[in-house]
Protein backbone atom coordinates (compact mmCIF):
# COMPACT_ATOMS: atom_id res chain seq x y z
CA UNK A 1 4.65 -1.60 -14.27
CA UNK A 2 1.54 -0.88 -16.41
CA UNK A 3 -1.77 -0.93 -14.98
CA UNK A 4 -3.87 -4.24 -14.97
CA UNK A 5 -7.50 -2.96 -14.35
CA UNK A 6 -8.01 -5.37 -11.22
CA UNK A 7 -6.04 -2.87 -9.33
CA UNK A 8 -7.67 0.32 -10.96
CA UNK A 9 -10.59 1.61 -9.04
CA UNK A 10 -13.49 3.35 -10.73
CA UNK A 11 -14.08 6.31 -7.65
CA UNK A 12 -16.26 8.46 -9.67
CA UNK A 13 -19.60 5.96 -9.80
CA UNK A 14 -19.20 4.88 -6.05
CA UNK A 15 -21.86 6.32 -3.76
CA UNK A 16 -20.51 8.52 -0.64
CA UNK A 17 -19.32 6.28 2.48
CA UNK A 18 -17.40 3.18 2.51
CA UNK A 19 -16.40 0.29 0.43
CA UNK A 20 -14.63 -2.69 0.48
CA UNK A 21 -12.25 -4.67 -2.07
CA UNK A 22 -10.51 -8.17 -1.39
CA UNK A 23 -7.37 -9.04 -3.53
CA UNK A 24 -5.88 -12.21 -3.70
CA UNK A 25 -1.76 -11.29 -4.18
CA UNK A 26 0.08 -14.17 -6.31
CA UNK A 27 3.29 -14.67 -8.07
CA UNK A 28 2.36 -12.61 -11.25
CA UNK A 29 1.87 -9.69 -9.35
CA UNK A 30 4.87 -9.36 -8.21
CA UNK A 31 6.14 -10.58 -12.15
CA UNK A 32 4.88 -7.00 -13.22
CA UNK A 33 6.74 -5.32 -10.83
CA UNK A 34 10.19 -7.24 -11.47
CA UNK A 35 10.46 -8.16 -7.97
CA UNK A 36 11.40 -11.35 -7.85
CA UNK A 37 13.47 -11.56 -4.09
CA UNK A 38 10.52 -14.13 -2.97
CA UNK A 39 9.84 -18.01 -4.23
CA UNK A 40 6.02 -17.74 -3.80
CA UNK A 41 3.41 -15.61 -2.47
CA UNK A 42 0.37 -16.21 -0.88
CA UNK A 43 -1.08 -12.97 0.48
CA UNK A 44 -5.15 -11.52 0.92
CA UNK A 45 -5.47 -7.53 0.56
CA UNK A 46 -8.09 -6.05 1.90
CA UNK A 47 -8.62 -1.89 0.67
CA UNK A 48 -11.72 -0.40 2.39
CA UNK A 49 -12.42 2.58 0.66
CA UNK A 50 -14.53 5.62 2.18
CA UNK A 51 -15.70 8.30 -0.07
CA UNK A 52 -16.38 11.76 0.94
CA UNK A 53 -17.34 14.66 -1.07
CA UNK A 54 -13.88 16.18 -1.25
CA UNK A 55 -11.72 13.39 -0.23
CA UNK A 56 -11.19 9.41 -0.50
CA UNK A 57 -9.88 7.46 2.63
CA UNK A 58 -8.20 4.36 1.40
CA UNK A 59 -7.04 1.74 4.23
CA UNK A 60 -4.67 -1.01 3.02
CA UNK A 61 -3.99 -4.32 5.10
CA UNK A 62 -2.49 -7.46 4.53
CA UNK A 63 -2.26 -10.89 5.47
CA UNK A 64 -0.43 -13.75 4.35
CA UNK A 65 2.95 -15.76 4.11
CA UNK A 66 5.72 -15.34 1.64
CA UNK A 67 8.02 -18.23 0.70
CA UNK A 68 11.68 -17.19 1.41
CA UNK A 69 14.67 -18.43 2.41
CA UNK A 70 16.51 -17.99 5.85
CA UNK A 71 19.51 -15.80 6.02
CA UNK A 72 20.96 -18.42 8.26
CA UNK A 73 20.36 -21.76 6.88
CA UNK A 74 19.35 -20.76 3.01
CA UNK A 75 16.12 -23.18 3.79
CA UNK A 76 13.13 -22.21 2.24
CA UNK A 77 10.39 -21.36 4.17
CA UNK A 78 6.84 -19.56 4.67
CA UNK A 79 7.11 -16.61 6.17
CA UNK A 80 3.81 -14.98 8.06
CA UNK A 81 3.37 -11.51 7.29
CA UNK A 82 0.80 -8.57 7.98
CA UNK A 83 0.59 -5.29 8.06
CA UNK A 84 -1.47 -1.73 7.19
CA UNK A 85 -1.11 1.52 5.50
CA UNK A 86 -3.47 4.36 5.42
CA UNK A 87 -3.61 6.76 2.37
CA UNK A 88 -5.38 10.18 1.73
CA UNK A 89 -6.56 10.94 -1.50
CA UNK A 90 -7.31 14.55 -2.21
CA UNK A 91 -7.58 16.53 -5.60
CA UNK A 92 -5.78 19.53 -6.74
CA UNK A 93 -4.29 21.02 -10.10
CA UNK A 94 -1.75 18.26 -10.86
CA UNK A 95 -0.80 14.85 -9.79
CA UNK A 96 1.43 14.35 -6.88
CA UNK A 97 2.85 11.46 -4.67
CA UNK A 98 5.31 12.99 -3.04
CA UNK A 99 4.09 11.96 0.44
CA UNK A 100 3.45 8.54 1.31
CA UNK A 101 -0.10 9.03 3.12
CA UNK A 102 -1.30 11.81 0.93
CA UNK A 103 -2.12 11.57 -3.00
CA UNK A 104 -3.09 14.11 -5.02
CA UNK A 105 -4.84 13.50 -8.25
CA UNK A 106 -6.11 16.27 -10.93
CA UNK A 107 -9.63 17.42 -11.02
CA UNK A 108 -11.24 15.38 -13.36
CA UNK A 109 -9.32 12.04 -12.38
CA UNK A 110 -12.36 9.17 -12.04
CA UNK A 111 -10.37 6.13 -11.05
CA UNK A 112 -7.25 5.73 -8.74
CA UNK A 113 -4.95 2.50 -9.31
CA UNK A 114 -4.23 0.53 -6.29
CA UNK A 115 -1.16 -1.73 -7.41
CA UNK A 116 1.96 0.40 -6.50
CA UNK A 117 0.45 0.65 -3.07
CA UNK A 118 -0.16 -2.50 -2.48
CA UNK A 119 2.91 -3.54 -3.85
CA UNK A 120 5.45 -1.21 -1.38
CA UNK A 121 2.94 -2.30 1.93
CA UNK A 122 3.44 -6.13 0.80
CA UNK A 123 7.72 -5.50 0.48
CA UNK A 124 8.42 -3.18 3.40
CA UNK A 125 5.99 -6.05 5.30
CA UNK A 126 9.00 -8.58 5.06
CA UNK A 127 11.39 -8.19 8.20
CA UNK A 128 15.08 -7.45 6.98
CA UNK A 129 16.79 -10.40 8.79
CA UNK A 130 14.60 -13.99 8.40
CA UNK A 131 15.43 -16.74 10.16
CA UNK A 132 13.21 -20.53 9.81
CA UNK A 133 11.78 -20.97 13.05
CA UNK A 134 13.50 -24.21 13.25
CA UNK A 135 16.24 -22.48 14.08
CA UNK A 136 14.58 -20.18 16.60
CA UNK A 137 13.22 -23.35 18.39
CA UNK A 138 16.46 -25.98 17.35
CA UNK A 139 13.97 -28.65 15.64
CA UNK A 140 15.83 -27.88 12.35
CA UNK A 141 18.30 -30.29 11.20
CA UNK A 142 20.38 -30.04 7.94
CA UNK A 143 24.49 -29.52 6.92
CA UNK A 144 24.83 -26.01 7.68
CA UNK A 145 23.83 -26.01 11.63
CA UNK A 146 25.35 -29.90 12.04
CA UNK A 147 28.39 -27.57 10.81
CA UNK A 148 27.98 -24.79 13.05
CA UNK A 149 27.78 -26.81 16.10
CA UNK A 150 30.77 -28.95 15.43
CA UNK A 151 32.69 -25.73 15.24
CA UNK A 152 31.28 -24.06 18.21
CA UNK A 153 33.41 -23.73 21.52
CA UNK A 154 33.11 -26.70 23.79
CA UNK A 155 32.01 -27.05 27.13
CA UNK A 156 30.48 -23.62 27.08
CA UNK A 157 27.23 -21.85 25.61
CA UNK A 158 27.00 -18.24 24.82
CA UNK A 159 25.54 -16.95 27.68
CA UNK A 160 28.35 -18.19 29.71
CA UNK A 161 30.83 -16.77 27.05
CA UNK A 162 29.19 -13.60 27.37
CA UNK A 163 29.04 -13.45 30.95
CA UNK A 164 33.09 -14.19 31.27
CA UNK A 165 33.31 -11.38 28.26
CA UNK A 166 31.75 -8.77 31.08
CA UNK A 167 33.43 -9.78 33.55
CA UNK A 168 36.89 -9.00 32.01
CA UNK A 169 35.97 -6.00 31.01
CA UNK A 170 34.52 -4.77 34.15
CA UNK A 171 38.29 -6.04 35.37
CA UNK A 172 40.08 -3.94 32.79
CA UNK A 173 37.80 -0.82 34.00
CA UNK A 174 38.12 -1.75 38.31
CA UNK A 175 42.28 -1.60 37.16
CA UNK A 176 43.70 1.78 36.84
CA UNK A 177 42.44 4.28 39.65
CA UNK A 178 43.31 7.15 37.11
CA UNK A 179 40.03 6.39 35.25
CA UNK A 180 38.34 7.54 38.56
CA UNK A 181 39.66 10.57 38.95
CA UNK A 182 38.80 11.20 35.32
CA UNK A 183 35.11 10.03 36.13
CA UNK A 184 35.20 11.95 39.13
CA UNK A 185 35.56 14.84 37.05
CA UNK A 186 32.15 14.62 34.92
CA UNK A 187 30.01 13.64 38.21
CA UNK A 188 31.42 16.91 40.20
CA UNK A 189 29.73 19.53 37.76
């Protein structure tokens, strides 16, 4: 990724105490990075920066919706997302980024780039599994769940397939009296 100097903040003229920065996240951010796992982006940053004499405290958060598509259905959808990061910024002999809430940059370092930051918080944001809420609350219609209903087993739902799945193995367990005994054995310690 190379640096676009939106991202790239200029420390070393700031004034001690805080300061704010808004960034508007799009498709061609994500272009720069390779990333391309998402249709569309729509997501506000907002970096509030607080300067101290030694240090800089940088605090990252996001919100916004990403266009993906469910791992259930393949539909596309907009997916809400939000979250926040905190980072440490000190200064020392040579770079390091080793830790993911501490940075160290080299004496002499006057501006800090935000992108690969804002990048990971935006990614790891994004829930592993994502469903379209029209399946969560069963207003989605298309091929795939018309499919997955024909095929399901009639005259009972889940919970009722579940609850007969319990009940046979709490059956296999109430069988052999040996398992007792065994049991017995743990609980008289």
């Amino acid at each position: 990724m190379k640096s676009t100097n939106e991202f790239l903040i200029p420390f070393l003229g700031l004034k001690l105490g805080k300061h704010q920065f808004e960034f508007k996240i799009n498709k061609k951010f994500f272009d720069e990075f390779s990333f391309d796992e998402f249709e569309s982006y729509d997501v506000t940053v907002n970096v509030v920066l607080d300067k101290k004499t030694t240090m800089l405290e940088i605090n990252f958060k996001h919100i916004g919706t990403v266009n993906v598509p469910c791992d259930l259905t393949g539909e596309q959808f907009d997916l809400p997302i939000k979250g926040k990061i905190k980072l440490v910024v000190q200064f020392g002999e040579e770079f390091n980024n080793d830790n993911d809430e501490l940075l160290i940059l080299p004496h002499g370092e006057y501006q800090i780039d935000l992108s690969q930051y804002i990048y990971e918080m935006i990614v790891l944001s994004v829930p592993l599994k994502r469903v379209h809420p029209g399946v969560k609350d069963e207003t989605l219609q298309n091929e795939t769940l018309q499919k997955l209903n024909e095929l399901q087993v009639k005259g009972s739902s889940y919970s009722e397939q579940a609850k007969q799945i319990k009940e046979e193995v709490k059956k296999e367990d109430d069988i052999d009296p040996r398992w007792d005994k065994l049991k017995q054995l743990l609980t008289d310690k």
